[in-house]
Protein backbone atom coordinates (compact mmCIF):
# COMPACT_ATOMS: atom_id res chain seq x y z
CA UNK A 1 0.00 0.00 0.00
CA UNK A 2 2.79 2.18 0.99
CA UNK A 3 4.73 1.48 -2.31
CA UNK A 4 1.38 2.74 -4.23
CA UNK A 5 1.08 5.64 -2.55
CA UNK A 6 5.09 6.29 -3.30
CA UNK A 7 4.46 6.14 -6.67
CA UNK A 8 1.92 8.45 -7.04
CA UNK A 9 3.06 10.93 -5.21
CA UNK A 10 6.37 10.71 -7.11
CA UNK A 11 4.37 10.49 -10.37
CA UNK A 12 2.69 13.73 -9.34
CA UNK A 13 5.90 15.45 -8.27
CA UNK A 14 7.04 14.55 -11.54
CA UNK A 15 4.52 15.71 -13.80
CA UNK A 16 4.19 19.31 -11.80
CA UNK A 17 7.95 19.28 -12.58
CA UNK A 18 7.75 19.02 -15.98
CA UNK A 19 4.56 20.82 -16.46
CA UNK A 20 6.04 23.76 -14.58
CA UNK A 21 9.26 23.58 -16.82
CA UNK A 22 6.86 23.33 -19.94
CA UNK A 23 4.73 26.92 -18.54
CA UNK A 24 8.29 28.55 -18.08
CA UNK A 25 9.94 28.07 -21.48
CA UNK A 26 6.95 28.73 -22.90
CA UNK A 27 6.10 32.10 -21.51
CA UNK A 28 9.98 32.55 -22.04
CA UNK A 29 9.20 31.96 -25.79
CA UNK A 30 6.30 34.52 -25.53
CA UNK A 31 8.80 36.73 -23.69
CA UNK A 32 11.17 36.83 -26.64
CA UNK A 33 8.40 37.20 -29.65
CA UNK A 34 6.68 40.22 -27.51
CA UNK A 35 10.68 41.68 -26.47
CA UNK A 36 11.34 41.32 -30.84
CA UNK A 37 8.16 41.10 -32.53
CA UNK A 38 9.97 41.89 -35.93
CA UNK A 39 12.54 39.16 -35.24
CA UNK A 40 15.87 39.44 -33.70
CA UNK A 41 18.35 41.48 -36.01
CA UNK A 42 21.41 42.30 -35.45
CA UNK A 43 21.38 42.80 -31.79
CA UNK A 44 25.26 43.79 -31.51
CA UNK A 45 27.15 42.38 -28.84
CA UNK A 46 26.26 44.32 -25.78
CA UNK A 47 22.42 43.73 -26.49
CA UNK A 48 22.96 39.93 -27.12
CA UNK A 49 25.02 40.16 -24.09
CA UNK A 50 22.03 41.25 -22.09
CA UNK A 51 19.82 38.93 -23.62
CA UNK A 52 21.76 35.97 -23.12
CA UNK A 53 21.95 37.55 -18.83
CA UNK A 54 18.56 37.37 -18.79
CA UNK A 55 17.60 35.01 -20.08
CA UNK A 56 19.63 32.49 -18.10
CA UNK A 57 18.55 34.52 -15.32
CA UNK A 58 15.45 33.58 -15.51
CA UNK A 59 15.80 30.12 -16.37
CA UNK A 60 17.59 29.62 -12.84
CA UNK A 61 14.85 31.51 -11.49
CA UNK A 62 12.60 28.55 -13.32
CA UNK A 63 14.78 25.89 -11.35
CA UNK A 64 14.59 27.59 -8.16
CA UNK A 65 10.81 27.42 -8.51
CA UNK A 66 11.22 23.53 -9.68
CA UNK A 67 13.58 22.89 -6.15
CA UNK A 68 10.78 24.93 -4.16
CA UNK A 69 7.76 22.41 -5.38
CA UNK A 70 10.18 19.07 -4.27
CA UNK A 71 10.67 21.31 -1.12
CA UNK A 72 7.29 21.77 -0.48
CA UNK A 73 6.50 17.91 -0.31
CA UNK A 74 9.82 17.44 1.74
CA UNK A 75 8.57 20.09 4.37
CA UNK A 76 5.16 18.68 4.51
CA UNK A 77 6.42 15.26 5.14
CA UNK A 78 9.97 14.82 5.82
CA UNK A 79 11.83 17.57 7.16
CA UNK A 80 10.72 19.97 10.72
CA UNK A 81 12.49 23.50 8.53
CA UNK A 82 11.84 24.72 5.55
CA UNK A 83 15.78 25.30 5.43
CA UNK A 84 16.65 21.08 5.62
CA UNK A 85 14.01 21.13 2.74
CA UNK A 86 15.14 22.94 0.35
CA UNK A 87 18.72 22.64 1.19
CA UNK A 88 18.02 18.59 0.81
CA UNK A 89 15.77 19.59 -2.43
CA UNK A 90 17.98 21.86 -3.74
CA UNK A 91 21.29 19.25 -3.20
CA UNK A 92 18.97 16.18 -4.90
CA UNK A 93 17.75 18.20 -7.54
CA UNK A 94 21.63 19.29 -8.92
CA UNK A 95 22.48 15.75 -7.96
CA UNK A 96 25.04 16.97 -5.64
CA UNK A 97 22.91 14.70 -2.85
CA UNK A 98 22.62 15.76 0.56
CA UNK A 99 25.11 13.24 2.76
CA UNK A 100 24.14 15.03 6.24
CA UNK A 101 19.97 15.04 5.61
CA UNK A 102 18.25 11.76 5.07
CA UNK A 103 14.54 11.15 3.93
CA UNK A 104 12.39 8.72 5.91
CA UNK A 105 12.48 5.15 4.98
CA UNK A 106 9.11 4.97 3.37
CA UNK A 107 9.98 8.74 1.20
CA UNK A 108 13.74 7.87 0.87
CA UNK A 109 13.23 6.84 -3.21
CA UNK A 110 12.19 10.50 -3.53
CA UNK A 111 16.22 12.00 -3.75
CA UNK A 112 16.96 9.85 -6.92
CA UNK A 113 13.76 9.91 -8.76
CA UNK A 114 14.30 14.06 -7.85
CA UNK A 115 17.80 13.72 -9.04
CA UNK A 116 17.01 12.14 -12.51
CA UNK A 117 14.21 14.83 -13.11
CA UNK A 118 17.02 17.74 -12.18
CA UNK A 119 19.27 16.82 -14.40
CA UNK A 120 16.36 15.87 -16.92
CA UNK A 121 15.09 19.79 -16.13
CA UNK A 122 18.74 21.11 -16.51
CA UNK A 123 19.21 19.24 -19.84
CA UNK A 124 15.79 20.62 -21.49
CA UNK A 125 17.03 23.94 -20.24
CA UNK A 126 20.21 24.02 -21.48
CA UNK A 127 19.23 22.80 -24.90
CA UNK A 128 16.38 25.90 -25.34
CA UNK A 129 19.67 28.15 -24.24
CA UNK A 130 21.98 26.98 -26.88
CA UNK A 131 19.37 27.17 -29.57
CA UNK A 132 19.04 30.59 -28.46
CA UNK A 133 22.73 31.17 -28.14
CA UNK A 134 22.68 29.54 -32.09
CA UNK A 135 20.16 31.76 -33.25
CA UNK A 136 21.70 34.94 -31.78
CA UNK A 137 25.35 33.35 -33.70
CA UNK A 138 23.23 32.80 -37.34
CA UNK A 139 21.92 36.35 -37.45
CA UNK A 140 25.44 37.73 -36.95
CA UNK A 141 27.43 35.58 -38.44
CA UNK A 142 25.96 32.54 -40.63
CA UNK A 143 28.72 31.04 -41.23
CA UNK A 144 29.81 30.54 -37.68
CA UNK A 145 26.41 29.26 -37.54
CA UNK A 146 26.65 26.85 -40.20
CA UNK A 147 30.13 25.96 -41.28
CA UNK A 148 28.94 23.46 -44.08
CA UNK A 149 27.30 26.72 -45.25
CA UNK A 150 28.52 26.91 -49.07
CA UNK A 151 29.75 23.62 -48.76
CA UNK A 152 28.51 20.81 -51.10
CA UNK A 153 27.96 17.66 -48.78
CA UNK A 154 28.77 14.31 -50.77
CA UNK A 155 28.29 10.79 -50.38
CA UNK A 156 29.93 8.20 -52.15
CA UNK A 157 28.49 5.94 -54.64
CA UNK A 158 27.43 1.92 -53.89
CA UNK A 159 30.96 0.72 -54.80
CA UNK A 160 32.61 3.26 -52.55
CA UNK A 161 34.66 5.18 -55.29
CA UNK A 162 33.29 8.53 -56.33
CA UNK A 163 31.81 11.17 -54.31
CA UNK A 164 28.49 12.20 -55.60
CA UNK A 165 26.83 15.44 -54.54
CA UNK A 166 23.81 15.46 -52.44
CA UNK A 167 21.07 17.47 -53.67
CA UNK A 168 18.39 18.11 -51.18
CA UNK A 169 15.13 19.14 -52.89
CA UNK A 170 11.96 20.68 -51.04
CA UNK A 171 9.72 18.16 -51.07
CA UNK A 172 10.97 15.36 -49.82
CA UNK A 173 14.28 15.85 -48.77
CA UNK A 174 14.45 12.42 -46.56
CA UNK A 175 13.67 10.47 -49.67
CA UNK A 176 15.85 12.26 -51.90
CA UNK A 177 18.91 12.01 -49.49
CA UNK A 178 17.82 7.73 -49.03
CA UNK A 179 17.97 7.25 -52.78
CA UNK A 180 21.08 9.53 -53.40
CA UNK A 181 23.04 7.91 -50.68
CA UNK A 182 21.94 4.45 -51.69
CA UNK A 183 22.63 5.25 -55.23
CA UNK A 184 19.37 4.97 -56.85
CA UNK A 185 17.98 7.26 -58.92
CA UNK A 186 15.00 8.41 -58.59
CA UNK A 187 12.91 11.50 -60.18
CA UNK A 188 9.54 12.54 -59.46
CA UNK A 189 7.68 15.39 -61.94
């Protein structure tokens, strides 16, 4: 019984977690498209600069919300200060763990299934950052953005011996890239 109602409280954590995460980089998004409606152009480096500041800023102030809602649970029914829980929440969270603060037996799954969503959180953070980061790079500079950019990519043929040039065309470009790498050809009207 105890195992049952584990899991769904973990499940719950969990999904408030990622829900939560969801709400932030989505009103982020909505941040960005209200702070450049026309697009970003050519910021310059002192306004990406400040761009970059905030918005990391405010992705750690996403994570500090994230830590707060494991905290919450761990005050309610682990921990007699709000300090031990988000000290133990924060610590499990940026799986540093917490050697000196231990979870009851029947909660003590809790750090590692908070642990794995952390550095799940972190991850999905970090990625939305660098494609930021990237898109800030390709409006500057494209070619930092893109070094294959005025490249032709090639594949060789079936027997291995001469490089043919891919040609990616609009419609289907996974098809077209199948049949050129497999060496069939293939035209459609």
């Amino acid at each position: 019984m105890y195992f049952l109602h584990q899991s769904y409280v973990t499940i719950t954590l969990v999904m408030l977690t990622v829900l939560l995460q969801s709400a932030g980089l989505a009103a982020l998004i909505h941040w960005i498209k209200a702070q450049f409606p026309k697009g970003i152009h050519r910021l310059g480096l002192f306004r990406s600069f400040v761009l970059v500041v905030r918005f990391t800023s405010l992705l750690v102030c996403l994570h500090m919300l994230e830590i707060l809602l494991w905290a919450l649970f761990y005050r309610w029914r682990c921990f007699p200060t709000w300090e031990a829980a988000f000290y133990f929440s924060a610590a499990n969270y940026s799986t540093v763990g917490a050697g000196d603060l231990f979870l009851k037996q029947i909660w003590r799954a809790m750090g590692p299934v908070e642990s794995v969503t952390g550095v799940l959180m972190c991850g999905f953070s970090a990625s939305f950052l660098f494609a930021v980061v990237t898109r800030l790079i390709a409006v500057e500079d494209p070619s930092l953005a893109d070094p294959g950019v005025g490249a032709t990519p090639c594949a060789t043929d079936r027997a291995g011996q001469q490089p043919v040039p891919l040609r990616l065309e609009p419609e289907d470009s996974r098809v077209a890239v199948a049949s050129q790498v497999s060496g069939e050809v293939t035209r459609t009207a």
